[in-house]
C-alpha atoms as a PDB file:
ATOM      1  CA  UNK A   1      71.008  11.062  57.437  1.00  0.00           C
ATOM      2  CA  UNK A   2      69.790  10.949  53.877  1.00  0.00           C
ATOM      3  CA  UNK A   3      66.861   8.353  53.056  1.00  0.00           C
ATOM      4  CA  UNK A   4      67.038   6.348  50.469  1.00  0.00           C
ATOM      5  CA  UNK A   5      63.524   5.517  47.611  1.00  0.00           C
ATOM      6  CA  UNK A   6      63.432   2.213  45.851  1.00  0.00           C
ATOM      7  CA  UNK A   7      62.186   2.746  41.923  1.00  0.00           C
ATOM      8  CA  UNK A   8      58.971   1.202  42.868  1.00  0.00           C
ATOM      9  CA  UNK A   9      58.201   3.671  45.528  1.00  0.00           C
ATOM     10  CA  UNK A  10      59.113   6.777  43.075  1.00  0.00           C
ATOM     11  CA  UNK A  11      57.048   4.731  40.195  1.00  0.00           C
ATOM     12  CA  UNK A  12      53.756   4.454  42.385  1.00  0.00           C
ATOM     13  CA  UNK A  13      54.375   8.289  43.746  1.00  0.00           C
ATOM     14  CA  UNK A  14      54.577   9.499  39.897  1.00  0.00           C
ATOM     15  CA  UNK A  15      51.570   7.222  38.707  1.00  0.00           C
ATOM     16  CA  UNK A  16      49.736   9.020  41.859  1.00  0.00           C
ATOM     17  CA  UNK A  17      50.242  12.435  40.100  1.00  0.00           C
ATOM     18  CA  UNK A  18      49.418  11.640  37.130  1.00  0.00           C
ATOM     19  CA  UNK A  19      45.705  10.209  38.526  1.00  0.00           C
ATOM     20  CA  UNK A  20      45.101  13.649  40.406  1.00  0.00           C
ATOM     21  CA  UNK A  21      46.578  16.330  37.677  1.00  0.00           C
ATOM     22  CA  UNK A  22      43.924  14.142  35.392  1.00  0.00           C
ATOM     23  CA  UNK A  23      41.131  14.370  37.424  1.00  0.00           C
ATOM     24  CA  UNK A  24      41.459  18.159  37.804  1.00  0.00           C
ATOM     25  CA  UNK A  25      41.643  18.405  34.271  1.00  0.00           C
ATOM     26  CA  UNK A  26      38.459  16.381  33.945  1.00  0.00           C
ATOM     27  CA  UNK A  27      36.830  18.806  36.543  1.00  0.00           C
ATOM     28  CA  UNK A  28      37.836  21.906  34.782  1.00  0.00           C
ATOM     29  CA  UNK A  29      36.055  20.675  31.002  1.00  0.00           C
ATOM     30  CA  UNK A  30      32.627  19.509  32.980  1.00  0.00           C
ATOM     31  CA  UNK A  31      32.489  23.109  34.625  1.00  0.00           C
ATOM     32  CA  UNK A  32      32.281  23.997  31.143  1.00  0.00           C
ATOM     33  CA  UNK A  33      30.943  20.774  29.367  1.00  0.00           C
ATOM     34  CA  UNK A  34      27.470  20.736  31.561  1.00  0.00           C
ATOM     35  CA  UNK A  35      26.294  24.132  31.678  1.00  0.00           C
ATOM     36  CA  UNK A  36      26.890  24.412  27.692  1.00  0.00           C
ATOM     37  CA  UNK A  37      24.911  21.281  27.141  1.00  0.00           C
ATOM     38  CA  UNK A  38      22.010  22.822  29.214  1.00  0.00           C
ATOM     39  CA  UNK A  39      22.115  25.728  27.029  1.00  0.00           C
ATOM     40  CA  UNK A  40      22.296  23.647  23.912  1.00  0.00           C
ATOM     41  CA  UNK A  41      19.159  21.830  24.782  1.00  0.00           C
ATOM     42  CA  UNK A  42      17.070  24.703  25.791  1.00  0.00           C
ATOM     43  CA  UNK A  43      18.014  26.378  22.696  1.00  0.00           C
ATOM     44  CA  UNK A  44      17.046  23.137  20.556  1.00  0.00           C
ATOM     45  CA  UNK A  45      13.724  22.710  22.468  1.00  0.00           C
ATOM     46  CA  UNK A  46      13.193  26.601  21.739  1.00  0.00           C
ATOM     47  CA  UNK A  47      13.914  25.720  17.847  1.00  0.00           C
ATOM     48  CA  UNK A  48      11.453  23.236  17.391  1.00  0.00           C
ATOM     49  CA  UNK A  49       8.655  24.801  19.054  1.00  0.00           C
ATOM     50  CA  UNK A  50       8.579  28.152  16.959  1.00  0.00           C
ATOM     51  CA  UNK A  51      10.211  26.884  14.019  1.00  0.00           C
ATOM     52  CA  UNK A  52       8.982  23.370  13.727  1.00  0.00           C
ATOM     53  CA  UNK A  53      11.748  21.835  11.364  1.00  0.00           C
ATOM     54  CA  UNK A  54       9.616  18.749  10.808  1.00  0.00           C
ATOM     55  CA  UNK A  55       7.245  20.761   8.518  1.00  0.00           C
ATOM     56  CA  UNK A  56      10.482  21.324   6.322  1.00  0.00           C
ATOM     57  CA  UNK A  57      11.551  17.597   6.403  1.00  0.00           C
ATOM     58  CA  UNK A  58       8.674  16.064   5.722  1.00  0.00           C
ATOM     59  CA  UNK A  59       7.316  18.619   2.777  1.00  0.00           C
ATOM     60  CA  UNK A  60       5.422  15.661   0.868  1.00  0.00           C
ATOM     61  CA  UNK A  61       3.349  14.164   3.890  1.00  0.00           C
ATOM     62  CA  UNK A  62       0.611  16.780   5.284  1.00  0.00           C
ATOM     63  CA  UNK A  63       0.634  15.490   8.201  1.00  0.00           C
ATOM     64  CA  UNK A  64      -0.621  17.233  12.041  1.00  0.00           C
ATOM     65  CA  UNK A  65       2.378  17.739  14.222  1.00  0.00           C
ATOM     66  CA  UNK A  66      -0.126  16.736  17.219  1.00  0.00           C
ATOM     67  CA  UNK A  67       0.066  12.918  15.159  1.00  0.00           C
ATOM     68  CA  UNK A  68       3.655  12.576  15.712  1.00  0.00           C
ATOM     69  CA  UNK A  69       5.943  10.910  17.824  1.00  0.00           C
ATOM     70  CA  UNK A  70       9.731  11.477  18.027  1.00  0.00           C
ATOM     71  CA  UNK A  71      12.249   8.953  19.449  1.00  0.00           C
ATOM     72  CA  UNK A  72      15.656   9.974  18.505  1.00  0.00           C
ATOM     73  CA  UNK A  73      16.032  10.145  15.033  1.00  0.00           C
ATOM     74  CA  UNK A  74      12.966   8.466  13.565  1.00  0.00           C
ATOM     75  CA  UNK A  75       9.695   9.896  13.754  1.00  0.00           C
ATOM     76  CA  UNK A  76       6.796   8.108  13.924  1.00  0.00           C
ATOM     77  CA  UNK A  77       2.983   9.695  11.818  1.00  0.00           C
ATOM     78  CA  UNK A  78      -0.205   8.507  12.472  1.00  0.00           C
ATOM     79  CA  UNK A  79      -2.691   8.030   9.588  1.00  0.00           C
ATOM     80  CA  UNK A  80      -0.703  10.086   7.073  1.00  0.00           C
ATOM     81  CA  UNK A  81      -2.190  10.548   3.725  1.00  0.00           C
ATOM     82  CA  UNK A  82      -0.575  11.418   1.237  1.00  0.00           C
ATOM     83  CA  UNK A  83      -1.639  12.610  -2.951  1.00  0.00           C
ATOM     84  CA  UNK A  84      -0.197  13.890  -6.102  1.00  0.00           C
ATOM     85  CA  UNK A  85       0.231  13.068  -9.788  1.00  0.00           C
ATOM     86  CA  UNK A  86       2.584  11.366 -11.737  1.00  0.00           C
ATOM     87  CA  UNK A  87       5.174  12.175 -14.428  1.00  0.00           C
ATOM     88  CA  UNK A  88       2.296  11.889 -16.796  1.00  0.00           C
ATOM     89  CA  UNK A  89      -0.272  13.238 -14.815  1.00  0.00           C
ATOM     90  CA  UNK A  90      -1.754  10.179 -13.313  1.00  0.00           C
ATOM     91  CA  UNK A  91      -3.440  10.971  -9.856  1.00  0.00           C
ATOM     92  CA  UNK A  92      -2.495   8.719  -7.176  1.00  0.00           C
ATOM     93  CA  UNK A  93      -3.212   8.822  -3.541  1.00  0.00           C
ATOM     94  CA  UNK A  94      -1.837   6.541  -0.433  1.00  0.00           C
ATOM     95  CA  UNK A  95      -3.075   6.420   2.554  1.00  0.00           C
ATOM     96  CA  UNK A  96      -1.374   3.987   6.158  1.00  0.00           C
ATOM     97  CA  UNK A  97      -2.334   3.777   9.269  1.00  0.00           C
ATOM     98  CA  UNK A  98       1.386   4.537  10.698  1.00  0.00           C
ATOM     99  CA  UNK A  99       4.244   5.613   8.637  1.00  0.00           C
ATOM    100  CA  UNK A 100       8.067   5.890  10.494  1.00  0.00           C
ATOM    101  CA  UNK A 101      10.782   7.964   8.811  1.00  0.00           C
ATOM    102  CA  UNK A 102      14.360   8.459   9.745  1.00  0.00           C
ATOM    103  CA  UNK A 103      15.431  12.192  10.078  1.00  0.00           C
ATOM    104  CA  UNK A 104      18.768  11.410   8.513  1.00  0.00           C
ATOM    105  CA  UNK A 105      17.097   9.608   5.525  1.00  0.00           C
ATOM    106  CA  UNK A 106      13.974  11.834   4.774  1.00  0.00           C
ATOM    107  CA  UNK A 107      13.201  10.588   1.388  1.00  0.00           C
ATOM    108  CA  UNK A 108      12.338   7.081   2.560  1.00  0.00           C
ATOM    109  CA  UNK A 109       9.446   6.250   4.610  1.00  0.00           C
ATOM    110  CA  UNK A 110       8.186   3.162   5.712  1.00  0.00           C
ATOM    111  CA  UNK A 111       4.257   2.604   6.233  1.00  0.00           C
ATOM    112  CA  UNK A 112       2.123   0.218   7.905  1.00  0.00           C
ATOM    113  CA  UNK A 113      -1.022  -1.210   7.218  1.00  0.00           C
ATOM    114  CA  UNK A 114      -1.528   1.027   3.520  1.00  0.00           C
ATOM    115  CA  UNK A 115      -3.599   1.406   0.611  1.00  0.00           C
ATOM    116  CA  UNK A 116      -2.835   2.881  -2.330  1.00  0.00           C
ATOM    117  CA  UNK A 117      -4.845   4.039  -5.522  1.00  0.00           C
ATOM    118  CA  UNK A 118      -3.708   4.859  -8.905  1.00  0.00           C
ATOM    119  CA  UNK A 119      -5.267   5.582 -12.090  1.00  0.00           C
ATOM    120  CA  UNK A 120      -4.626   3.280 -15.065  1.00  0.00           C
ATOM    121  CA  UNK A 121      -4.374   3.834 -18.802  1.00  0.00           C
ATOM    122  CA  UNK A 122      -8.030   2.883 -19.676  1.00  0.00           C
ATOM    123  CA  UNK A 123      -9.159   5.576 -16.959  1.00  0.00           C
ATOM    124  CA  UNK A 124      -9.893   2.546 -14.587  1.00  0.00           C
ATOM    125  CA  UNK A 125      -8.615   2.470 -11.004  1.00  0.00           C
ATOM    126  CA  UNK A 126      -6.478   0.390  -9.403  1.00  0.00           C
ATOM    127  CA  UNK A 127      -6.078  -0.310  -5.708  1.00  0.00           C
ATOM    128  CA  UNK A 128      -3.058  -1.938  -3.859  1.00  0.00           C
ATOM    129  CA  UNK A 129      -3.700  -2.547   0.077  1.00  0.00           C
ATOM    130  CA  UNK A 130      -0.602  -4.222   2.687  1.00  0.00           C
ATOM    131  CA  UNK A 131       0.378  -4.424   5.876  1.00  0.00           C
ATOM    132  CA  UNK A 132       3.609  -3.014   5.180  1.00  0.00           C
ATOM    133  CA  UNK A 133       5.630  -0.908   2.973  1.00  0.00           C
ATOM    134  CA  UNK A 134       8.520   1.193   1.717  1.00  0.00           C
ATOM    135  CA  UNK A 135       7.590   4.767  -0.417  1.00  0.00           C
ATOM    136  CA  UNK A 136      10.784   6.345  -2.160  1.00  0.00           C
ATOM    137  CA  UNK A 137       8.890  10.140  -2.165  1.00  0.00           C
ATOM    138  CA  UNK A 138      11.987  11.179  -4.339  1.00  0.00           C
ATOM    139  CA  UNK A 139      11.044   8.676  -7.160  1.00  0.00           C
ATOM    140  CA  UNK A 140       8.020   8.049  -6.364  1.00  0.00           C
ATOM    141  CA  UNK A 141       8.547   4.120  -5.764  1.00  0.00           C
ATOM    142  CA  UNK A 142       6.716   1.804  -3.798  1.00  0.00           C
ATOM    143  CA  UNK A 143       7.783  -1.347  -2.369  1.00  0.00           C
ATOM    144  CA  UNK A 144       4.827  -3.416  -0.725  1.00  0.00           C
ATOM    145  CA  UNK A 145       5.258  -6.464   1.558  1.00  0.00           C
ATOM    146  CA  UNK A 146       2.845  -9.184   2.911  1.00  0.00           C
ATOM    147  CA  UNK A 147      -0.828  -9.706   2.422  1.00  0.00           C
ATOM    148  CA  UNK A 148      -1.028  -7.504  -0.351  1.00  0.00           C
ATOM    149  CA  UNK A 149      -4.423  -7.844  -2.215  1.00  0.00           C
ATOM    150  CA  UNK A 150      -4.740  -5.943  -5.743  1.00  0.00           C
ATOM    151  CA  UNK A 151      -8.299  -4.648  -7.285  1.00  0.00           C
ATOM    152  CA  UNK A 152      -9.267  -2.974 -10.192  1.00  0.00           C
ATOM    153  CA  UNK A 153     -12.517  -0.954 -10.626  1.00  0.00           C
ATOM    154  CA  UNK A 154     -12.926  -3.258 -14.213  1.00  0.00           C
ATOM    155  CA  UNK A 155     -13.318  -6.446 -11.688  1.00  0.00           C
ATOM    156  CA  UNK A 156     -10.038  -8.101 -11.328  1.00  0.00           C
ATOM    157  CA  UNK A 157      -8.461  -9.120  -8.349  1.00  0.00           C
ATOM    158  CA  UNK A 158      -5.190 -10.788  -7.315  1.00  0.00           C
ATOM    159  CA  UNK A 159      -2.929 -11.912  -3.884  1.00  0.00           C
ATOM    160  CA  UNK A 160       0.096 -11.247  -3.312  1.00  0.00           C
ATOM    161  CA  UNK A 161       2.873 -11.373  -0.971  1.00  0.00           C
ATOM    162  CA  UNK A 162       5.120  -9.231  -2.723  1.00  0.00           C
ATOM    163  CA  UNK A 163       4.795  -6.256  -5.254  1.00  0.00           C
ATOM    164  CA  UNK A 164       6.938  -3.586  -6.457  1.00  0.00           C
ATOM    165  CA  UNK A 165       4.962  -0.361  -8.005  1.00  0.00           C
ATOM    166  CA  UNK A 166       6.488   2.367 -10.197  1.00  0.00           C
ATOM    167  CA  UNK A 167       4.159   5.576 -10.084  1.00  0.00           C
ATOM    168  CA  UNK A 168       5.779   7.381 -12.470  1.00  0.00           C
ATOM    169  CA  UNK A 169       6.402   4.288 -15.170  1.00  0.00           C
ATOM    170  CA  UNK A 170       3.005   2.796 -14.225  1.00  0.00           C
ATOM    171  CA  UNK A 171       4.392  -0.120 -13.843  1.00  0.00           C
ATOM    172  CA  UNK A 172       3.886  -3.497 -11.238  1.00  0.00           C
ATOM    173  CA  UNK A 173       5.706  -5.978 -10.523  1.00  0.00           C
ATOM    174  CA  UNK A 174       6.218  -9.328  -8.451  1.00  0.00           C
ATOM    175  CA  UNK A 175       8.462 -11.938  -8.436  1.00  0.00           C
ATOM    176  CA  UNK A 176       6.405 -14.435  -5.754  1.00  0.00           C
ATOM    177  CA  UNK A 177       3.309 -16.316  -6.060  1.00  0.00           C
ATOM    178  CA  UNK A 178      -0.032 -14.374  -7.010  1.00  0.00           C
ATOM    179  CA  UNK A 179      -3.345 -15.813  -7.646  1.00  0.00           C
ATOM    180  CA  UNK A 180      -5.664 -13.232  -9.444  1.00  0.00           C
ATOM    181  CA  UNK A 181      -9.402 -14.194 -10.204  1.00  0.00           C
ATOM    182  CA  UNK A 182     -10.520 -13.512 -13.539  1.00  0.00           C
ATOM    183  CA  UNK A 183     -14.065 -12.228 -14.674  1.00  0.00           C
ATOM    184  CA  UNK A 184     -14.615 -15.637 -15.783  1.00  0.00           C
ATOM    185  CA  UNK A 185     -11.964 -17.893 -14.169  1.00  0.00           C
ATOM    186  CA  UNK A 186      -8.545 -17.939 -11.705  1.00  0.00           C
ATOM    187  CA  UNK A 187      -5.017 -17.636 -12.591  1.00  0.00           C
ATOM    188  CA  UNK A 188      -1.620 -18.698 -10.887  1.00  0.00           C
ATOM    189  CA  UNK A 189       1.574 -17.635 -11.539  1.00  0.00           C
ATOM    190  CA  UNK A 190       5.088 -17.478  -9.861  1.00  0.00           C
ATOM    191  CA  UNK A 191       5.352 -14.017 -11.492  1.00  0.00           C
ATOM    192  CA  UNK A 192       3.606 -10.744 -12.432  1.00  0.00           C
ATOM    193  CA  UNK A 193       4.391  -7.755 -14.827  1.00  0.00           C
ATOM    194  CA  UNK A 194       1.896  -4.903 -15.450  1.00  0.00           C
ATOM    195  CA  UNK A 195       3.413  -2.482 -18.020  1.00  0.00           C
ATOM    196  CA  UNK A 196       2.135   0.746 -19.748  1.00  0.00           C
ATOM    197  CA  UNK A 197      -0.351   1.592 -16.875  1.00  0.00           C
ATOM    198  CA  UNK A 198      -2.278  -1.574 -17.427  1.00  0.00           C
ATOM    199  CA  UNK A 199      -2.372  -1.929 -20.689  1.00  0.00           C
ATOM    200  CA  UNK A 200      -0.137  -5.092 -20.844  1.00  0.00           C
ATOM    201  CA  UNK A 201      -0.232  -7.627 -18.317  1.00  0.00           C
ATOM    202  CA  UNK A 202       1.948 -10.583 -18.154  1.00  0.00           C
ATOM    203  CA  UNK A 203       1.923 -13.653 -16.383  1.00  0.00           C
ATOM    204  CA  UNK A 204       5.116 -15.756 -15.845  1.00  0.00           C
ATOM    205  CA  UNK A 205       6.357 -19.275 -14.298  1.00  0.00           C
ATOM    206  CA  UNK A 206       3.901 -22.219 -13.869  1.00  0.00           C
ATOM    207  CA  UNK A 207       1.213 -20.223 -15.360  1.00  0.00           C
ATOM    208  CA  UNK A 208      -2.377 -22.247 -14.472  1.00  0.00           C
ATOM    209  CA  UNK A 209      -5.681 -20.812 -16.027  1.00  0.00           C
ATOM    210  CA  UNK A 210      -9.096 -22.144 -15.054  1.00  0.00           C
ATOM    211  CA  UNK A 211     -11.489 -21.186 -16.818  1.00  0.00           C
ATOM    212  CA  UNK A 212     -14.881 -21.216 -16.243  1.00  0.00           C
ATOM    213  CA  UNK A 213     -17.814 -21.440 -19.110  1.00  0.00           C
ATOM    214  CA  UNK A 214     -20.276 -19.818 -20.006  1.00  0.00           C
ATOM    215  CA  UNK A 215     -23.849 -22.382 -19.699  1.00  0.00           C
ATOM    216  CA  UNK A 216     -24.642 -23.544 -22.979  1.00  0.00           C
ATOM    217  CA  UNK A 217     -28.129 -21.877 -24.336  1.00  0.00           C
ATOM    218  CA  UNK A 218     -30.862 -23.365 -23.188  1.00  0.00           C
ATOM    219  CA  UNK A 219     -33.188 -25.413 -26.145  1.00  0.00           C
ATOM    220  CA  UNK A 220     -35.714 -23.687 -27.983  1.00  0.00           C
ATOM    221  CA  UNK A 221     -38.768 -24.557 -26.380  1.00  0.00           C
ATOM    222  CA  UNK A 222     -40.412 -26.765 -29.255  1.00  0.00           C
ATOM    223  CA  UNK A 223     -42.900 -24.259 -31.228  1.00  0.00           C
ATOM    224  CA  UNK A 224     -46.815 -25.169 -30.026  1.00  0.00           C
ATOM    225  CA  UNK A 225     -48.440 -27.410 -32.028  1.00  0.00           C
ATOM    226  CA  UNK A 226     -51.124 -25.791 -34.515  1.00  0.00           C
ATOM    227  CA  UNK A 227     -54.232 -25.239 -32.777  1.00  0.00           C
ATOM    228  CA  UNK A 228     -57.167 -27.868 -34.226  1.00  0.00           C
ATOM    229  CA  UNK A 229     -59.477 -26.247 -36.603  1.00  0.00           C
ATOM    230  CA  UNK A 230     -62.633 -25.629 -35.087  1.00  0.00           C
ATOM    231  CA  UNK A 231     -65.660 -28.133 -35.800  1.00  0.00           C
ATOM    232  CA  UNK A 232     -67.818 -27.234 -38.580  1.00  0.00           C
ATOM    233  CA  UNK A 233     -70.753 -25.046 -37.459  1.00  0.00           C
ATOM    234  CA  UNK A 234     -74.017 -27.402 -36.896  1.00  0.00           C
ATOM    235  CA  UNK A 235     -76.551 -27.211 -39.253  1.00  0.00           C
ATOM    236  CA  UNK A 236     -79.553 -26.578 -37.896  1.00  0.00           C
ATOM    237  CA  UNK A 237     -83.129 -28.504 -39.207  1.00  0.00           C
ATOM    238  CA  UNK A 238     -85.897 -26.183 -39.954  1.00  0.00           C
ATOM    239  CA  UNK A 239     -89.501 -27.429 -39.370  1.00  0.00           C
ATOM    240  CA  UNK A 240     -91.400 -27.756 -41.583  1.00  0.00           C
ATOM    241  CA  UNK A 241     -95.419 -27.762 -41.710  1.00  0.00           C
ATOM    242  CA  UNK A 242     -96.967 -31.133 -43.316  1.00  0.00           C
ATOM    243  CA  UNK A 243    -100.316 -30.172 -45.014  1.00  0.00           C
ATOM    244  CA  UNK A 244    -103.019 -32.812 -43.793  1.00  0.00           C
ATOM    245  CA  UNK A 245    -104.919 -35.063 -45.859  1.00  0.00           C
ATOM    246  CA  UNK A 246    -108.430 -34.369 -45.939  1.00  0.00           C
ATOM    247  CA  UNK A 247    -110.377 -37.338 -46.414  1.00  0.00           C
END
């Protein structure tokens, strides 16, 4: 007596198949998926122990490979420090307490907590500290961010909450607030331009100068009255002898 499937029956039985021949097929590329990945690791563990690509990568930061941290692809440098010179041959030198850098973009690095010093036109230095910032190594371009505070060895200071320096051109610039104190005086502004490594600075936007004055000279202390001519000298009476009358 011949039995008779419904469609449904013959559906479910083919769908039932099709779940087991694709689970062997899954078993058959983790036999060779997993031990290949074991080898892959080992091998890339091997690699950066004896040939230490991060030296390579990061050419421009001298940095100790015992001050870094790796988490995927960003790397993270303590204290880095980092000099060189200009297209011009300024010396410049930066220095952070932390600086991160993506593997996959190793011409950017971002810093925290920096200073940097460059040397200006007039041979005067000038010194830029923040708590963060962005260095281009490849054109030599810094981008600094919050609590930035400016000094130059000829006595000028400024804040700032935003500055954007040019090593190569010499050149800073903001386009927020600063306030800058003068040798004799304070300054705001809603922008700042220094051009020609500091020989032209420029001031822009609600521009408010105080000035403050130098203290009129004192008087000339009134010249001392001639001192009195000194009292004719005494004459002094001589005796003289009477002869006496003899009577």
């Amino acid at each position: 007596m011949n039995s008779i499937q419904s469609p449904a029956y013959l559906a479910g039985l083919e769908a039932r198949f099709a779940a087991a021949e694709r689970h062997s097929r899954m078993v058959r590329i983790l036999r060779i998926a997993v031990p290949a990945a074991v080898v892959l690791s080992l091998l890339a563990i091997v690699g950066v122990s004896v040939f230490n690509p991060f030296r390579m990568l990061l050419p421009k930061l001298p940095v100790d490979i015992g001050n870094l941290v790796v988490s995927g692809t960003k790397i993270t440098m303590e204290s880095p420090h980092l000099a060189g010179f200009s297209t011009d041959q300024r010396p410049y030198e930066l220095w952070a307490k932390a600086a991160i850098q993506d593997l996959t973009d190793p011409d950017h690095v971002e810093l925290q907590t920096l200073r940097a010093k460059m040397l200006m036109e007039d041979r005067s230095t000038m010194t830029m500290d923040a708590r963060t910032g962005f260095y281009d190594s490849k054109q030599q371009l810094l981008d600094l961010r919050k609590d930035i505070f400016l000094q130059t060895s000829t006595g000028y200071e400024a804040k700032l909450s935003q500055a954007f320096v040019d090593i190569n051109k010499g050149t800073v610039t903001s386009d927020e607030h600063v306030d800058v104190k003068l040798l004799n005086g304070t300054l705001t502004a809603d922008k700042l331009r220094i051009y020609n490594n500091g020989g032209v600075v420029r001031f822009e936007g609600n521009v408010v100068m105080n000035l403050i004055m130098d203290n009129p000279p004192a008087q000339a202390e009134a010249e001392p009255a001639p001192a009195p001519a000194p009292p004719p000298p005494q004459k002094t009476r001589s005796g003289s002898s009477k002869s006496a009358n003899t009577k």
